[in-house]
C-alpha atoms as a PDB file:
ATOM      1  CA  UNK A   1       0.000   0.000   0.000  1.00  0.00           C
ATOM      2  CA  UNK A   2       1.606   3.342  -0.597  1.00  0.00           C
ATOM      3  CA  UNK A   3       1.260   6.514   1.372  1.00  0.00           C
ATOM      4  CA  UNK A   4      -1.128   8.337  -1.300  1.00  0.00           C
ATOM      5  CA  UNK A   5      -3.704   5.065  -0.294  1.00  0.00           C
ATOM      6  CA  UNK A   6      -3.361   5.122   3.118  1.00  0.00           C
ATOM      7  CA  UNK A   7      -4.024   8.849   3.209  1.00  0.00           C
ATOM      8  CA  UNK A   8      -6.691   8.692   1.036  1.00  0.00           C
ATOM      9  CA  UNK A   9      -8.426   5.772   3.711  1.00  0.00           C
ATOM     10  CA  UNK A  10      -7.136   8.116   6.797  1.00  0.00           C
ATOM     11  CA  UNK A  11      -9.296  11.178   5.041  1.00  0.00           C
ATOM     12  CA  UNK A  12     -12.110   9.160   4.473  1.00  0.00           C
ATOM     13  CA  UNK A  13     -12.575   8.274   8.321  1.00  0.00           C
ATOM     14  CA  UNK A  14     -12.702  11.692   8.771  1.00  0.00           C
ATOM     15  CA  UNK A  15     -16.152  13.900  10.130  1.00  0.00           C
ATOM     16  CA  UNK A  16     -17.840  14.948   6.860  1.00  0.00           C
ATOM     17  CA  UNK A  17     -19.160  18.247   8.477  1.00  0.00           C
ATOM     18  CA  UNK A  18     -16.746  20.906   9.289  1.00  0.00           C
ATOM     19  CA  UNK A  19     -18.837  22.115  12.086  1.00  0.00           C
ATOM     20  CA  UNK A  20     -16.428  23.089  15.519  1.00  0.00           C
ATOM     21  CA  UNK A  21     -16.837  20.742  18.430  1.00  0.00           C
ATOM     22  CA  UNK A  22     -19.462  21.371  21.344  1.00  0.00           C
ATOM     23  CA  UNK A  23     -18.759  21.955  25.008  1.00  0.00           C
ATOM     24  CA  UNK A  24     -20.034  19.299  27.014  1.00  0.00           C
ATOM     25  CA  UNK A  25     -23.268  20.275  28.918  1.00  0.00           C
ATOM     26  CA  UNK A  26     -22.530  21.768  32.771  1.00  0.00           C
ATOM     27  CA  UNK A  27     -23.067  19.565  35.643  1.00  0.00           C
ATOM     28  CA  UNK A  28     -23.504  19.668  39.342  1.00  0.00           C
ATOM     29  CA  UNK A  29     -24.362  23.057  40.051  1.00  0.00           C
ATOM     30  CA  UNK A  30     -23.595  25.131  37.246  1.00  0.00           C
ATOM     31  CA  UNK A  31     -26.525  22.545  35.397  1.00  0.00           C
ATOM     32  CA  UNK A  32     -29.949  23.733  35.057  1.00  0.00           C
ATOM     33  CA  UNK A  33     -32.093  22.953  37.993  1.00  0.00           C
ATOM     34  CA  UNK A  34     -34.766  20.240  37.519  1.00  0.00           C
ATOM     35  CA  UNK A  35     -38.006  20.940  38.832  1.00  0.00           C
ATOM     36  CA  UNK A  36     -39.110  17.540  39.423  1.00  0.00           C
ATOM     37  CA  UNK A  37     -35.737  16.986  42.099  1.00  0.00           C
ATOM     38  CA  UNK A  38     -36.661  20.367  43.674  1.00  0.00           C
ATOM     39  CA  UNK A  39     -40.235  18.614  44.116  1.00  0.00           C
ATOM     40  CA  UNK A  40     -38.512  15.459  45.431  1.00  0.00           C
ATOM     41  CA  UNK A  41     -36.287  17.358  47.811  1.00  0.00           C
ATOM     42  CA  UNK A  42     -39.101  19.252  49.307  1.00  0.00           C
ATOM     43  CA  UNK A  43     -40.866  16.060  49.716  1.00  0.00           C
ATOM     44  CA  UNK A  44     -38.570  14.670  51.614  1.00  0.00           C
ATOM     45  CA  UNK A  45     -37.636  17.697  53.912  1.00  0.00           C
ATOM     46  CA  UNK A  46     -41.824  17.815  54.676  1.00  0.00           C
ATOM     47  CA  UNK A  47     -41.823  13.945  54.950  1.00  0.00           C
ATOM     48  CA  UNK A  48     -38.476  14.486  57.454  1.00  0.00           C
ATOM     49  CA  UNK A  49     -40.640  17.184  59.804  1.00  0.00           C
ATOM     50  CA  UNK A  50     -43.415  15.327  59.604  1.00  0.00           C
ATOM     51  CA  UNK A  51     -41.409  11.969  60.966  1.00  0.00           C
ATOM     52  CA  UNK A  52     -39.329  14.070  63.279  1.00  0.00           C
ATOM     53  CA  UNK A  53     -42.604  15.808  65.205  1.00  0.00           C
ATOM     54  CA  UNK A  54     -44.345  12.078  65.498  1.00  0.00           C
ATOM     55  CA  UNK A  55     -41.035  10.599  66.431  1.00  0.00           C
ATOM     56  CA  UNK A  56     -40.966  12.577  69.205  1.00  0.00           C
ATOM     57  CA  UNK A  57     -44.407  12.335  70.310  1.00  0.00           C
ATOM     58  CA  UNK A  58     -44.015   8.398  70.313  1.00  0.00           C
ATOM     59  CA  UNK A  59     -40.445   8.151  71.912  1.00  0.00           C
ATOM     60  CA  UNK A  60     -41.977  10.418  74.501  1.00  0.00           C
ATOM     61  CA  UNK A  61     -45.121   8.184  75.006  1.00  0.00           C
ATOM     62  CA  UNK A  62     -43.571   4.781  74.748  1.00  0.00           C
ATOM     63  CA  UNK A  63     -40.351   5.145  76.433  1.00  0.00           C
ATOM     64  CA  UNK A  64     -38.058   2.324  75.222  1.00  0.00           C
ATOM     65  CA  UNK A  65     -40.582   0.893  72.018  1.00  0.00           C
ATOM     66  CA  UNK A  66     -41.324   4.404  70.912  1.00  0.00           C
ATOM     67  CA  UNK A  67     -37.479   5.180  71.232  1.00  0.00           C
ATOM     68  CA  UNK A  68     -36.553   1.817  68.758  1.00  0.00           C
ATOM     69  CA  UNK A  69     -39.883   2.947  66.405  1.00  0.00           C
ATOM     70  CA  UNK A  70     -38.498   6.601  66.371  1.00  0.00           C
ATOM     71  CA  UNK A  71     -35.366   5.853  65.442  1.00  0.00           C
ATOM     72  CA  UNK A  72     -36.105   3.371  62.628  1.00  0.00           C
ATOM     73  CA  UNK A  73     -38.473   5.430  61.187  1.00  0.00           C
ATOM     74  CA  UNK A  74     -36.432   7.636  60.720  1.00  0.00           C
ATOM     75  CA  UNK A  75     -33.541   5.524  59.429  1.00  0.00           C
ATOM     76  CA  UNK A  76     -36.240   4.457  56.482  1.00  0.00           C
ATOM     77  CA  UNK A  77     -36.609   7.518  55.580  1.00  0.00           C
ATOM     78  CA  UNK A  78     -32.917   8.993  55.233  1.00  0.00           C
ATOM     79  CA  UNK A  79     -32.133   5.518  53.414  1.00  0.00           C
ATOM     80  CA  UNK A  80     -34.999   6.061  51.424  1.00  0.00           C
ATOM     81  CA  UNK A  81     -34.302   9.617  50.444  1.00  0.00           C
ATOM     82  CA  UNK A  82     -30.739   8.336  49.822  1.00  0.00           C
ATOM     83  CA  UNK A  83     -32.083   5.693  47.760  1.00  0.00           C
ATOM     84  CA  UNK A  84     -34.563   7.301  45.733  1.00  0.00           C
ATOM     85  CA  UNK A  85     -32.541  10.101  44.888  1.00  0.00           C
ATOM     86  CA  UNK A  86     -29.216   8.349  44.351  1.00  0.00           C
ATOM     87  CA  UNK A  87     -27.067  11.662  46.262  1.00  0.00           C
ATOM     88  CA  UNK A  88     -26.306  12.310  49.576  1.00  0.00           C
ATOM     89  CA  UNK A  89     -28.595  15.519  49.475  1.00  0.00           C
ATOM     90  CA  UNK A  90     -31.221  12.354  49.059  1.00  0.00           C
ATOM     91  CA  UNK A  91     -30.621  11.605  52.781  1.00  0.00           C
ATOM     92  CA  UNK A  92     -29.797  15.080  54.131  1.00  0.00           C
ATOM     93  CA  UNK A  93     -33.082  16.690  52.943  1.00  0.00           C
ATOM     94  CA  UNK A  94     -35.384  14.636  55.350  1.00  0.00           C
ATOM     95  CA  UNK A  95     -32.741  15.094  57.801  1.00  0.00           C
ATOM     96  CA  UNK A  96     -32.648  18.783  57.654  1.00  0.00           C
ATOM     97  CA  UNK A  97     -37.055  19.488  57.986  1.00  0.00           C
ATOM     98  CA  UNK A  98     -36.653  16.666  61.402  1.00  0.00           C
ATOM     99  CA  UNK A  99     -33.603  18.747  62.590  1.00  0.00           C
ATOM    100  CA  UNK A 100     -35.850  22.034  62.455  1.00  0.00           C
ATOM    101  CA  UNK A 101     -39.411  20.588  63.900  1.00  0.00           C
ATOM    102  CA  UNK A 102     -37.142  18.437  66.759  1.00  0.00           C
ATOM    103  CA  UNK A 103     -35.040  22.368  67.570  1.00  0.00           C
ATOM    104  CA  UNK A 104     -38.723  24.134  67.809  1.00  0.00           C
ATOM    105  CA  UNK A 105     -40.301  21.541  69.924  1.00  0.00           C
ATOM    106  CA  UNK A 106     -37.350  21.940  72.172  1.00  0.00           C
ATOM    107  CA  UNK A 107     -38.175  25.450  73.107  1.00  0.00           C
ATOM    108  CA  UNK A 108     -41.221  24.513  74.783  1.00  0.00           C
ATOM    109  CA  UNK A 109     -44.405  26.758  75.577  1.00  0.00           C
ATOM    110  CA  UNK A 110     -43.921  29.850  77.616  1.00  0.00           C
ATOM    111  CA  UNK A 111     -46.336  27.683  80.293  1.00  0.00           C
ATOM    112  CA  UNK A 112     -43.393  25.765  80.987  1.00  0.00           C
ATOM    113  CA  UNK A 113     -45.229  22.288  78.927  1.00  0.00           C
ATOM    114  CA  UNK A 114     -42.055  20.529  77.335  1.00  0.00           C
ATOM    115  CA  UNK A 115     -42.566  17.324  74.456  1.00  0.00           C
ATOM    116  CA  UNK A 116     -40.196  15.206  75.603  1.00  0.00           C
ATOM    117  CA  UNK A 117     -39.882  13.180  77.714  1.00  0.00           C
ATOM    118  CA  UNK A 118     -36.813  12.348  80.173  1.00  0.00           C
ATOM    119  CA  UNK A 119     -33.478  13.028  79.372  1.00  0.00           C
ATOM    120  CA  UNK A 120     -32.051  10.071  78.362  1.00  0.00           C
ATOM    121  CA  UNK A 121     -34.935   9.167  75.782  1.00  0.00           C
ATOM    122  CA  UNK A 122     -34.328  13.134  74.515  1.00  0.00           C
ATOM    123  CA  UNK A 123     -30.426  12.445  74.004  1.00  0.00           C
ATOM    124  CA  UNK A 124     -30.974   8.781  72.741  1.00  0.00           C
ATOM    125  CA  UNK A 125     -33.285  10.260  70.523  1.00  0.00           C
ATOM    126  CA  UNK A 126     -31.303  12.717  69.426  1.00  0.00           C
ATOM    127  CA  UNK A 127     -27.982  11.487  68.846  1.00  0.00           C
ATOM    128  CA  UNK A 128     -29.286   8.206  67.200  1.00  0.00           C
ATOM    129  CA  UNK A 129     -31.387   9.845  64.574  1.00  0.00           C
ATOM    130  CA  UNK A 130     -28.388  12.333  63.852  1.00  0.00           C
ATOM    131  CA  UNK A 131     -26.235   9.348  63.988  1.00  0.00           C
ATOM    132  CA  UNK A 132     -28.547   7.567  61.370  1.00  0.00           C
ATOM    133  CA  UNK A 133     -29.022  10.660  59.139  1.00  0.00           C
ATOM    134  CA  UNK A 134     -24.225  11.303  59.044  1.00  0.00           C
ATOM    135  CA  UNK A 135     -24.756   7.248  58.414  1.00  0.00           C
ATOM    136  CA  UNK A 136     -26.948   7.349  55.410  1.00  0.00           C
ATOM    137  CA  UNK A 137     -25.217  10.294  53.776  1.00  0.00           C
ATOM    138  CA  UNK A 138     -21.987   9.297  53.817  1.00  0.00           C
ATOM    139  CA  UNK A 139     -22.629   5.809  52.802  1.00  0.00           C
ATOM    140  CA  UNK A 140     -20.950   4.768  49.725  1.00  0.00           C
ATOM    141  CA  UNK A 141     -22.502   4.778  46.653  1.00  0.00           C
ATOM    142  CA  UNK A 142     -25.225   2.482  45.363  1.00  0.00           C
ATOM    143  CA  UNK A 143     -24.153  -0.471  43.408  1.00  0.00           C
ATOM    144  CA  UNK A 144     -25.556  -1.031  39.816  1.00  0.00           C
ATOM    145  CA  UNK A 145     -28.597  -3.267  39.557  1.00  0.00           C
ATOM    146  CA  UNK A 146     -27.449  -6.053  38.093  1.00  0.00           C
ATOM    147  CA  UNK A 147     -30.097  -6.075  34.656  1.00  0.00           C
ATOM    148  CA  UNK A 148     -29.774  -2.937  34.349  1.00  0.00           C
ATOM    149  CA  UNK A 149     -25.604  -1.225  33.908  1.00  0.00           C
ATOM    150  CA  UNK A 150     -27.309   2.146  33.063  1.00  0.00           C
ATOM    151  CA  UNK A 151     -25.834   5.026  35.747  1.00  0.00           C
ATOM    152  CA  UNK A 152     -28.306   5.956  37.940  1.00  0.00           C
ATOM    153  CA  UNK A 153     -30.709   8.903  37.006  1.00  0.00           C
ATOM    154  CA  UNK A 154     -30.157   8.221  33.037  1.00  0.00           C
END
């Protein structure tokens, strides 16, 4: 083969348009927000208050049941989050609306009327679910079903 052929079969390999390449679309932060995960992550932060006011009504009520129901409640839901979403924020965003509604039902009333219950159920309570919520967001990330070898979220 001489060097005229090969060049000629190098050419024709070639992109017939002479159009300049794209950038690649942004990602992370700089991409455009979706509104459907802004839907999902509000979910979740209203599902996360509304588990974090009834887990502490029940771990109140039901000292050491309501304590184990509390806190796996709870761990359902940040797994869930971190599931269904397939990012950490998955898990955080629940975390973040029980975090708020557990910090105002601290205050109390100005009667002096307090939710919780003793102290050790309040720090067990507490510490586990923050425990549970560091837990589920800094998991590792979620295998690949095994039909399916698509990335997550494509």
């Amino acid at each position: 083969m001489s060097g005229r052929q090969r060049r000629e079969r190098a050419s024709s390999r070639a992109p017939r348009t002479n159009a300049p390449p794209r950038a690649p679309d942004p990602t992370g932060l700089a991409a455009r927000p979706n509104p459907a995960r802004i839907a999902v992550y509000a979910g979740l932060v209203l599902l996360g208050a509304a588990v974090g006011g009834a887990g502490t009504l029940v771990q109140a009520a039901l000292f050491p049941g309501g304590l184990i129901l509390a806190l796996v409640a709870s761990a359902g839901l940040f797994y869930g989050g971190r599931v269904v979403t397939g990012t950490q924020l998955g898990a955080l965003a629940p975390a973040v609306g029980w975090f708020v509604v557990v910090v105002l039902l601290l205050g109390g009333r100005p009667e002096g009327d307090y939710v919780f219950g003793d102290a050790v159920g309040l720090a067990l309570f507490m510490l586990g679910t923050m425990a549970v919520a560091v837990m589920c967001a800094t998991m590792s990330r979620l295998p690949y079903p095994a039909n399916d070898t698509r990335p997550p979220g494509t």
